[in-house]
C-alpha atoms as a PDB file:
ATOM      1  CA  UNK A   1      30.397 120.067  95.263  1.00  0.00           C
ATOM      2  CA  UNK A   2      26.903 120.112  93.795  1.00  0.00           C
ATOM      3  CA  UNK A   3      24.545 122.779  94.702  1.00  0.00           C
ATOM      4  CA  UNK A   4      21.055 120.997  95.718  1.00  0.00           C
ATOM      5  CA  UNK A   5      18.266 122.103  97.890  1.00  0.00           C
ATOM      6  CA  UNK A   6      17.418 120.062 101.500  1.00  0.00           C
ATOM      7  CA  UNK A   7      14.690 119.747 103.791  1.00  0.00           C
ATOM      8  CA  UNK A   8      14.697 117.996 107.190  1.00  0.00           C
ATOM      9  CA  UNK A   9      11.991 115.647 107.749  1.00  0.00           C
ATOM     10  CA  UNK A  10      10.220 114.944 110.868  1.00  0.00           C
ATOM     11  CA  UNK A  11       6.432 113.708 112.180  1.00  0.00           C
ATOM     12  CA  UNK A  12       4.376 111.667 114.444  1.00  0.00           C
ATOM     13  CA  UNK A  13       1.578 109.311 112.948  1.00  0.00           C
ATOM     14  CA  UNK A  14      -0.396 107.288 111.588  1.00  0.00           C
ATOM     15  CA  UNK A  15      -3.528 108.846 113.049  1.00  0.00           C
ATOM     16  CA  UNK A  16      -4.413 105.179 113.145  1.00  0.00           C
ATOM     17  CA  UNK A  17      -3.065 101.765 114.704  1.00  0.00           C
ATOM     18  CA  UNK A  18      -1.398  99.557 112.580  1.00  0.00           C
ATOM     19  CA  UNK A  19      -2.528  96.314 112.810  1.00  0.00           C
ATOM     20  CA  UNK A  20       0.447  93.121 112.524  1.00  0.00           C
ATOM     21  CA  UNK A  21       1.044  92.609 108.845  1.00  0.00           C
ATOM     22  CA  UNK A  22      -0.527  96.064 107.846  1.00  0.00           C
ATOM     23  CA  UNK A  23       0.045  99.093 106.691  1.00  0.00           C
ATOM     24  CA  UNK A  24      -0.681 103.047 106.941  1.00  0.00           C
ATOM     25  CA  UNK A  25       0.230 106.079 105.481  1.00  0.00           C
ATOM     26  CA  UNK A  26       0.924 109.290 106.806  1.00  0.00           C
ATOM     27  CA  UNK A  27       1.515 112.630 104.493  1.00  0.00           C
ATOM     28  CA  UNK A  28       3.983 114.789 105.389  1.00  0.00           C
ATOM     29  CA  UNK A  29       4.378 118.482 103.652  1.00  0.00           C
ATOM     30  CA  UNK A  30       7.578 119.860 102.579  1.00  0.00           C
ATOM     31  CA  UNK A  31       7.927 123.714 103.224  1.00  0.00           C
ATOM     32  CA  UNK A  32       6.501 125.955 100.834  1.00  0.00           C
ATOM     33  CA  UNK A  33       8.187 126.535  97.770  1.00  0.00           C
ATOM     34  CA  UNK A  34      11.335 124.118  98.867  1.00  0.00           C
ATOM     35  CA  UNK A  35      11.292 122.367  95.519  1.00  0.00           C
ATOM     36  CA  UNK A  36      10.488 122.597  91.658  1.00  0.00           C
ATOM     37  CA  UNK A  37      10.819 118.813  90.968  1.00  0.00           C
ATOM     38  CA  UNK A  38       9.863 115.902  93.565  1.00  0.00           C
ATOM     39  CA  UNK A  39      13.133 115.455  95.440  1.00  0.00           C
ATOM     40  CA  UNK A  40      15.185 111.965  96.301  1.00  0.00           C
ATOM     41  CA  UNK A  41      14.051 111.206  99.879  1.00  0.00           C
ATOM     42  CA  UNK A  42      15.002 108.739 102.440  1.00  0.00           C
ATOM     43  CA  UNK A  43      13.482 107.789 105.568  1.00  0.00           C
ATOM     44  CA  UNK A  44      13.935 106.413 109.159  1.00  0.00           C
ATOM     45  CA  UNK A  45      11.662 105.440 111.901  1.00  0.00           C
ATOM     46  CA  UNK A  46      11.712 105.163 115.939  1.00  0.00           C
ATOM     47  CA  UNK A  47       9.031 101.797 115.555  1.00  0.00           C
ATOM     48  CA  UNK A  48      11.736  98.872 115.664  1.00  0.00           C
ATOM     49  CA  UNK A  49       9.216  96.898 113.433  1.00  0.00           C
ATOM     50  CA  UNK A  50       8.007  99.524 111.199  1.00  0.00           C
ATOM     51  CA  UNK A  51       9.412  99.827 107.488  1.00  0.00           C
ATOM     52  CA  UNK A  52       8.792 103.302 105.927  1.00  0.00           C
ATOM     53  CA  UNK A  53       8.215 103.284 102.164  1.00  0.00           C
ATOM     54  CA  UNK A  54       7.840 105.914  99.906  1.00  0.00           C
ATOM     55  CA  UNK A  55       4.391 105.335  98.184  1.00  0.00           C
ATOM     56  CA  UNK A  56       4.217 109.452  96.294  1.00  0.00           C
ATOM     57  CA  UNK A  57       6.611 112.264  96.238  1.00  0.00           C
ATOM     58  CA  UNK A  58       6.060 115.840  94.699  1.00  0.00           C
ATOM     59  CA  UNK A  59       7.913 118.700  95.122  1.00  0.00           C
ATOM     60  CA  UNK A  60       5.164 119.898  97.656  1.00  0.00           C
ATOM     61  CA  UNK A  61       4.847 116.300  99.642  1.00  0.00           C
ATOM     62  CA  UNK A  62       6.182 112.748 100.685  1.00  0.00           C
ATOM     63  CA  UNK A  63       3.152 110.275 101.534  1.00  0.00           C
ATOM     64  CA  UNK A  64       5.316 107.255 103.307  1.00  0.00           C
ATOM     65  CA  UNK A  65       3.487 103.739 103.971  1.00  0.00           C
ATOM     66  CA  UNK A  66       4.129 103.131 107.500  1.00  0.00           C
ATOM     67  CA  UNK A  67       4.807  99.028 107.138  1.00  0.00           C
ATOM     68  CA  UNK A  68       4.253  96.673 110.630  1.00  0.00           C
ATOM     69  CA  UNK A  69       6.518  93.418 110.240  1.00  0.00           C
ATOM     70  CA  UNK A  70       5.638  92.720 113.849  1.00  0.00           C
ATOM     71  CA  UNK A  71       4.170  90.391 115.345  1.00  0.00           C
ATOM     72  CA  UNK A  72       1.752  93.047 117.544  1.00  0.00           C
ATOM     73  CA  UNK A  73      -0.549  96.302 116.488  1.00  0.00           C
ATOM     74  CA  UNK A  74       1.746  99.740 116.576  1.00  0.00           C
ATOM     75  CA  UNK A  75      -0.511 102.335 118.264  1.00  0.00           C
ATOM     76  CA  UNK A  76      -1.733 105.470 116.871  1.00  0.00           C
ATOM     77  CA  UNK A  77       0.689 108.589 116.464  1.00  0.00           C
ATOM     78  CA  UNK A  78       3.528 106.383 118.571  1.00  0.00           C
ATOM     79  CA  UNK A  79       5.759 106.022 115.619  1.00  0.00           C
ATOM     80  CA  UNK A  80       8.533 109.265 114.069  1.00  0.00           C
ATOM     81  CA  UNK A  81       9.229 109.295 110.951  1.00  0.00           C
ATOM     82  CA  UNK A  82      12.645 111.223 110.098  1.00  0.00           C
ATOM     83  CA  UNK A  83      14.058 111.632 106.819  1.00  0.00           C
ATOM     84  CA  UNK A  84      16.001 114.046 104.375  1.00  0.00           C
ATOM     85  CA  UNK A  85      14.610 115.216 101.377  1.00  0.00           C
ATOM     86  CA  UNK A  86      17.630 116.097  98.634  1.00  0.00           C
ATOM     87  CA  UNK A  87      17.116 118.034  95.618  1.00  0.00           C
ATOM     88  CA  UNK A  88      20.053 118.207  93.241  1.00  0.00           C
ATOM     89  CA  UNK A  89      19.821 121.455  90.997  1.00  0.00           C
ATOM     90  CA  UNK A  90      20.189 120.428  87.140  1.00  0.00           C
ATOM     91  CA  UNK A  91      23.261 120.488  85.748  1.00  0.00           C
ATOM     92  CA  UNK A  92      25.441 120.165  88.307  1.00  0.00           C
ATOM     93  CA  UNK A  93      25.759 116.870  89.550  1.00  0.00           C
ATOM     94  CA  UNK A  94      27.653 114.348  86.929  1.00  0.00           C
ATOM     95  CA  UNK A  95      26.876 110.788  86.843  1.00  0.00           C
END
């Protein structure tokens, strides 16, 4: 098996509502010293209407549009955001 490093990812946000048909993006810190290199991540949320993207990733932080494809606003701070940040260390994963 490859040897990689993993962090869990969970928050709350955006500090803002998210108006139908807009976006907002929410920052979320890995812990300190987790990676070298800006890690593969993939995300989840608990807003049935809300697409996560990944707009920047660095070893030190994710910042994830939070996407409404609803039809009505998305409150402030009512959406999760979970995820899994995976890095692989060099040289050991083929393909």
């Amino acid at each position: 098996f490859p040897s990689h490093d993993r962090s869990a990812i969970t928050a709350t946000g955006p500090s803002t509502a998210i108006a139908s048909g807009s976006s907002a993006t929410v920052a979320i810190a890995f812990p300190a010293s987790r990676f070298t290199v800006a890690p593969i991540v993939t995300l989840s949320t608990t807003g049935a209407m809300i697409t996560p993207v990944v707009n920047a990733v660095s070893s030190g932080t994710v910042t994830v549009a939070m996407v409404n494809n609803g039809a009505a606003s998305q409150g402030a701070n009512t959406i999760t955001v979970y995820g899994v940040a995976v890095q692989m260390t060099s040289g050991t994963a083929a393909g």
